[in-house]
Protein backbone atom coordinates (compact mmCIF):
# COMPACT_ATOMS: atom_id res chain seq x y z
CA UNK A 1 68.24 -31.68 -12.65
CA UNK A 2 68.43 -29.62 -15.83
CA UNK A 3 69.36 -25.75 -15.69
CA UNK A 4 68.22 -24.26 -18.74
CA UNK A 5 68.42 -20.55 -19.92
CA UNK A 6 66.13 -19.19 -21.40
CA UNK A 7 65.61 -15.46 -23.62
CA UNK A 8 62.56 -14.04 -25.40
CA UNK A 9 62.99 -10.23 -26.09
CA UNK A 10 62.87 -8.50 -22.83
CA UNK A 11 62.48 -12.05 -20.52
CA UNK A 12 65.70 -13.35 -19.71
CA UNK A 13 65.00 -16.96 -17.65
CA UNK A 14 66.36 -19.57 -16.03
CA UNK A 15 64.17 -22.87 -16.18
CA UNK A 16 65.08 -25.37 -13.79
CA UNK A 17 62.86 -28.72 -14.31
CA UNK A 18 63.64 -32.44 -13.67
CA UNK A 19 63.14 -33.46 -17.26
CA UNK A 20 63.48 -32.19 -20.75
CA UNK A 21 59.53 -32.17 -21.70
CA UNK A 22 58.92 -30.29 -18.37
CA UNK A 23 61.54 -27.44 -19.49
CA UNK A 24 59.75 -27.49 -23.14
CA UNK A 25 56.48 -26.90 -21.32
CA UNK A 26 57.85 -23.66 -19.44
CA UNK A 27 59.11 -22.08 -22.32
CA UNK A 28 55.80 -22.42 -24.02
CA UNK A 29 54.04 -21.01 -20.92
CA UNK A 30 56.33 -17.84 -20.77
CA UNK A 31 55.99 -17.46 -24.55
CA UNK A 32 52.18 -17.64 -24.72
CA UNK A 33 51.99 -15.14 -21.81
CA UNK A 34 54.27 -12.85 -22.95
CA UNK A 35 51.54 -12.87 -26.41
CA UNK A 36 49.11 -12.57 -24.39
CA UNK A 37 50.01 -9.55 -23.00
CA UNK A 38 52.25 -7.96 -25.68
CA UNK A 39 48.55 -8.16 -27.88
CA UNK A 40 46.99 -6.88 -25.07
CA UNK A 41 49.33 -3.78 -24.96
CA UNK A 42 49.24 -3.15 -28.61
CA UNK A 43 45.49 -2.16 -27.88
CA UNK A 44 46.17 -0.10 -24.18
CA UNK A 45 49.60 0.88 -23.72
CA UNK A 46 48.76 2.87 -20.83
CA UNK A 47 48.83 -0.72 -19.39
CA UNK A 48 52.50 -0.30 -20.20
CA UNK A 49 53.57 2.91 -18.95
CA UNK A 50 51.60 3.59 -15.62
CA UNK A 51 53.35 3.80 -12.42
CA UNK A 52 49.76 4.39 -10.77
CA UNK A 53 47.11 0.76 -9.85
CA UNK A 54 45.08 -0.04 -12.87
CA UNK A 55 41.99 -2.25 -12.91
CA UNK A 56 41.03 -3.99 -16.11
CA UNK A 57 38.70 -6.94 -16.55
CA UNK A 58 39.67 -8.99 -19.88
CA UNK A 59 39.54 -12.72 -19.56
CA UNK A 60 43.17 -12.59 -19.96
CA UNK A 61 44.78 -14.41 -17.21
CA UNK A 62 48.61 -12.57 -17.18
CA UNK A 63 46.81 -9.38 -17.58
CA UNK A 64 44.74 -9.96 -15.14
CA UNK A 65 46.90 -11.18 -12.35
CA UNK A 66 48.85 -7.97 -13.00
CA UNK A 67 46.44 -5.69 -12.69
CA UNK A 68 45.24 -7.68 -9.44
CA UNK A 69 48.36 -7.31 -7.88
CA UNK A 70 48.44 -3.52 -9.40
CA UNK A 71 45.45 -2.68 -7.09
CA UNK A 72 46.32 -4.29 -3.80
CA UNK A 73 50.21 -3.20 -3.94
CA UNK A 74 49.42 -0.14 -5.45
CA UNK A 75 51.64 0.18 -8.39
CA UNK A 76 51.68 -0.10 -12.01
CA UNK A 77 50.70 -3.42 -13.65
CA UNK A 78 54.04 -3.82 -14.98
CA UNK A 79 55.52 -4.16 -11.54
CA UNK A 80 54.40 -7.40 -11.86
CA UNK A 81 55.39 -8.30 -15.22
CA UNK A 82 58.08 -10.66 -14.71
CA UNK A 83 56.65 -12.72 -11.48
CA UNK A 84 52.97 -13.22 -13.65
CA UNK A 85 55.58 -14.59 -16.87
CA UNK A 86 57.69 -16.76 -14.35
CA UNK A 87 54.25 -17.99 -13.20
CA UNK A 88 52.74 -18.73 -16.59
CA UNK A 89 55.89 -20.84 -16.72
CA UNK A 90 55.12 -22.59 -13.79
CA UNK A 91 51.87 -23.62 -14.46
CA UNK A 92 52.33 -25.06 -17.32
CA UNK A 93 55.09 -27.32 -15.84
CA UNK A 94 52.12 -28.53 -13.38
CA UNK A 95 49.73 -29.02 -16.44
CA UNK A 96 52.73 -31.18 -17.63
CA UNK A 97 52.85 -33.29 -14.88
CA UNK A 98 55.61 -31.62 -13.07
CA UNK A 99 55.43 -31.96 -9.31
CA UNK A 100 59.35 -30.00 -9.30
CA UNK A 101 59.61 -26.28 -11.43
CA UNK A 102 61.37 -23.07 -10.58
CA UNK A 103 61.51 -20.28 -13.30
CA UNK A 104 63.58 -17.42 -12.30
CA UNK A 105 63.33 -13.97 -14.48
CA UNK A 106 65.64 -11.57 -13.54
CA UNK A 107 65.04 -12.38 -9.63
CA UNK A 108 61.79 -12.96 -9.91
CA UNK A 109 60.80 -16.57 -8.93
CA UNK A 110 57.51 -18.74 -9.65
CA UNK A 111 58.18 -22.26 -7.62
CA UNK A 112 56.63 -25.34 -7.97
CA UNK A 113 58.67 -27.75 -5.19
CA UNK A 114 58.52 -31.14 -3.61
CA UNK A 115 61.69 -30.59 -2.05
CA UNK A 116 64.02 -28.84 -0.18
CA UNK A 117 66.00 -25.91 -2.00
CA UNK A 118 68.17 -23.11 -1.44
CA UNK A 119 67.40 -19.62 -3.19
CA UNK A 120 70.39 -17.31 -2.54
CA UNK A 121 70.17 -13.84 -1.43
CA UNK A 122 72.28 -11.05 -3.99
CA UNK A 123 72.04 -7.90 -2.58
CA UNK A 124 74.29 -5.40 -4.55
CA UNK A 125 77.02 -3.78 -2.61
CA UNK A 126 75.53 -4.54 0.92
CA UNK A 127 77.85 -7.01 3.05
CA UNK A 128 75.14 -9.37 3.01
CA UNK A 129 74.94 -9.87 -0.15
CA UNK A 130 76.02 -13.81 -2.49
CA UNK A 131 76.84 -14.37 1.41
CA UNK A 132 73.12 -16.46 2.86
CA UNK A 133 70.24 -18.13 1.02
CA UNK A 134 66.75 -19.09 2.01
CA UNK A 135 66.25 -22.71 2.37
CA UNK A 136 62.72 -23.41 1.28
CA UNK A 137 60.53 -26.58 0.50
CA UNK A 138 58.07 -28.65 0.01
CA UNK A 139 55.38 -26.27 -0.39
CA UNK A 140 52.12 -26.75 -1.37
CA UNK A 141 51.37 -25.89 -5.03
CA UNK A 142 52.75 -22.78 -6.54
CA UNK A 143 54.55 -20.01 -4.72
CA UNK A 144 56.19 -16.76 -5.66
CA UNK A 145 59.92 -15.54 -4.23
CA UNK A 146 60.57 -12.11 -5.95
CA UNK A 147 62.95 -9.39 -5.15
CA UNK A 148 62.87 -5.91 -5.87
CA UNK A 149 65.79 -3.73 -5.36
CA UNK A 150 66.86 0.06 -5.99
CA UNK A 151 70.98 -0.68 -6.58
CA UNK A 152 70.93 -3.40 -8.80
CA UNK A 153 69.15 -4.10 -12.35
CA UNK A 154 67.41 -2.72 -15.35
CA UNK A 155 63.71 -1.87 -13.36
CA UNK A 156 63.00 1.67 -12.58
CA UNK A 157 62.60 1.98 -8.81
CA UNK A 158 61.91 4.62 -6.31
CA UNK A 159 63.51 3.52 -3.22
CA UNK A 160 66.80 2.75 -1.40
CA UNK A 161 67.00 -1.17 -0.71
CA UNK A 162 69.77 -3.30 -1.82
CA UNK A 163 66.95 -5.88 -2.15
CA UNK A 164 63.33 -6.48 -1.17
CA UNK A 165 62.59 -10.30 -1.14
CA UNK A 166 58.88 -11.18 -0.87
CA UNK A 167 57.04 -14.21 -0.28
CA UNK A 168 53.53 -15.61 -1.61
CA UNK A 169 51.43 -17.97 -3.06
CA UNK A 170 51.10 -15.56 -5.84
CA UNK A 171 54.04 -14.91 -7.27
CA UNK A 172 52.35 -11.89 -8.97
CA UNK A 173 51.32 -10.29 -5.79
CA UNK A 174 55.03 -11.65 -4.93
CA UNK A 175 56.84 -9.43 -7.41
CA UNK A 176 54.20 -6.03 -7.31
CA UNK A 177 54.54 -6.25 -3.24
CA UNK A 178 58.11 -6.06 -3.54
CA UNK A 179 58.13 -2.97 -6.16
CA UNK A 180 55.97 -1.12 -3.47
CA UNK A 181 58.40 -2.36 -0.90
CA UNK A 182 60.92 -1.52 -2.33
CA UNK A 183 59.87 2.14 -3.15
CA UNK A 184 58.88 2.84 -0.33
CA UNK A 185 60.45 1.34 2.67
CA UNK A 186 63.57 3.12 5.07
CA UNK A 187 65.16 2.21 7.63
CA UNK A 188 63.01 4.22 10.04
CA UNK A 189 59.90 3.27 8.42
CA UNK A 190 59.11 0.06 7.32
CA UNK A 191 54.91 0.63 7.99
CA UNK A 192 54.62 -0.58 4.13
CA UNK A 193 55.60 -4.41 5.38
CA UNK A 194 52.69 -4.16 7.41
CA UNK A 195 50.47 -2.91 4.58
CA UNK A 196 52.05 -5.74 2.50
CA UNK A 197 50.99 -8.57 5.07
CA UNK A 198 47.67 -7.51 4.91
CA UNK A 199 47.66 -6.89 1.33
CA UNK A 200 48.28 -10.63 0.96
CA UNK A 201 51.75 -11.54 1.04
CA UNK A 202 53.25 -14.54 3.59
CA UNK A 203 56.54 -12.41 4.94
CA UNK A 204 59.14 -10.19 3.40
CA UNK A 205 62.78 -9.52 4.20
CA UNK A 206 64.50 -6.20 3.42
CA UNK A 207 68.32 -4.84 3.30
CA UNK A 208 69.74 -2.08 2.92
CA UNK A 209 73.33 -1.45 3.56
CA UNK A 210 74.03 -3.18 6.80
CA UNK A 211 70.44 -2.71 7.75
CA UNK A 212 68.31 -6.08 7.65
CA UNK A 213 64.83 -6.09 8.50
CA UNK A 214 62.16 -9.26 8.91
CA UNK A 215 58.51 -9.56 9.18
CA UNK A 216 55.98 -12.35 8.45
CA UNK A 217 56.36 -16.29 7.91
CA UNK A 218 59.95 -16.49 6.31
CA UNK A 219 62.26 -19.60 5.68
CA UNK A 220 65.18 -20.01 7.38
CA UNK A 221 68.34 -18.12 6.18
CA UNK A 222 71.68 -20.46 5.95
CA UNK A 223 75.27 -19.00 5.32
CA UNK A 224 75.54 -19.41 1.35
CA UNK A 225 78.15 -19.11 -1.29
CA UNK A 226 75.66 -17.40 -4.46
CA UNK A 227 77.50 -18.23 -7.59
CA UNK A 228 77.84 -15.05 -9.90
CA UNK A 229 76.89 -17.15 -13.23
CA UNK A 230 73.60 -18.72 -11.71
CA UNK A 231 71.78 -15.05 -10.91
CA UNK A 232 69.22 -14.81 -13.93
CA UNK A 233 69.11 -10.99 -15.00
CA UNK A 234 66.51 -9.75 -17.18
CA UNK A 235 64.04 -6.70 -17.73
CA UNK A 236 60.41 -8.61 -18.26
C-alpha cells in the first residue's frame, strides 16, 4: 500500500492507493478540480466568500456538487470544498481502474474500498480523542467520511464540537453536513442530526468534551492508537 502526500496551494492530501499509476491518477483529479473551480471563482467570488446556500447551474461538476450540498446543508459552497476535491480524487482512481482509493484533505475523506479499514477518530483536547477509530469496508462505490470540528484546524466554524464526523455516499454532502453540524449542534440540542439524516446523509457521530452523541447507520468504533504524523491537515 503506498501513502503518498500530497500539496497544491491551499489542499494539503494524503493519497493512499495500491499502486503508483493509481496515486498519479488522484493527483490529477484534485488538480483539475481545484482549476475547475479556482476559474470558476475568478468569475463569482461570492462563490468564495458566502457563509449563506448558493445555487448555481454551470456544467461544472466540483462546483456543482458544492453548491448541491450548499442548499440541502445550508451553508456556504465552500463548506464543501475539500470533501468535492478529495472526491475528484477518488474518481479518477475508479476511472483508473482502482477498485482501492482513500484521499484524505485535512479530515476530509473521499473512499473508494474493497476492504476492511480503520479511519481514526482525532478529536482535539476531548479524552476521546487519537484513542478509537471507525472500522469501515467494503462499501459499494464511493463514500464520503468528513469531519468538521470547532477546536481544531484552519476552517472558520461556528460551533462547539471537538469533532463532527459524517457519513455518505457523497462525500460532498459528507463534508457540508458536517460544517452545519458542527455549527450548530449542543449538547442539549442535537435536532440538526435529524435534519442531516433527512437531508441525505447515512449517520453522524459528534463529541464534544466528554459528551459523545450517535445517530444513523455508523461503523463500528474499535479502541485505536491514531498516529500524530498520519492526520492530513490542510485548508481546501
Amino acid at each position: 500500500m503506498i501513502r503518498h502526500r500530497f500539496h497544491l496551494r491551499e489542499t494539503i492530501a494524503t493519497i493512499i492507493a495500491d499502486e503508483e499509476q493509481h496515486v498519479e491518477a488522484a493527483r490529477q483529479g484534485i488538480t483539475r478540480a481545484r482549476q475547475e473551480l479556482e476559474h470558476y471563482i475568478a468569475g463569482d467570488p461570492f462563490f468564495l466568500t458566502t457563509f449563506e446556500s448558493y445555487s448555481v447551474d454551470t456544467g461544472i461538476l466540483v462546483v456543482d456538487r458544492m453548491s448541491g450540498a450548499s442548499g440541502a446543508a445550508g451553508v456556504g459552497p465552500m463548506a464543501a470544498v475539500a470533501g468535492s476535491i478529495a472526491w475528484a480524487g477518488v474518481e479518477s482512481m475508479e476511472e483508473a481502474g482502482a477498485s482501492f482509493g482513500i484521499v484524505d484533505n485535512g479530515g476530509d475523506i473521499a473512499l473508494l474500498c474493497d476492504r476492511e479499514v480503520r479511519i481514526g477518530i482525532h478529536a482535539g483536547s476531548s479524552p476521546f480523542s487519537d484513542r478509537y477509530a471507525f472500522v469501515t469496508g467494503p462499501l459499494p462505490g464511493i463514500w464520503g467520511i468528513c469531519t468538521s470540528s470547532a477546536t481544531v484546524g484552519h476552517s472558520i466554524s461556528l460551533g462547539v464540537a471537538d469533532a463532527a464526523v459524517v457519513f455518505s455516499q457523497s462525500p460532498a454532502l459528507a463534508d457540508a453536513w458536517a460544517t452545519a453540524i458542527c455549527n450548530r449542534v449542543r449538547t442539549d440540542d442535537t435536532a440538526v442530526v435529524d435534519e442531516a439524516l433527512l437531508g441525505g446523509i447515512e449517520g453522524a457521530c459528534i463529541i464534544i468534551g466528554e459528551w459523545r452523541y450517535r445517530k444513523g447507520t455508523l461503523p463500528k468504533v474499535v479502541k485505536a492508537h491514531v498516529r500524530h504524523d498520519l492526520i492530513t491537515g490542510g485548508l481546501w
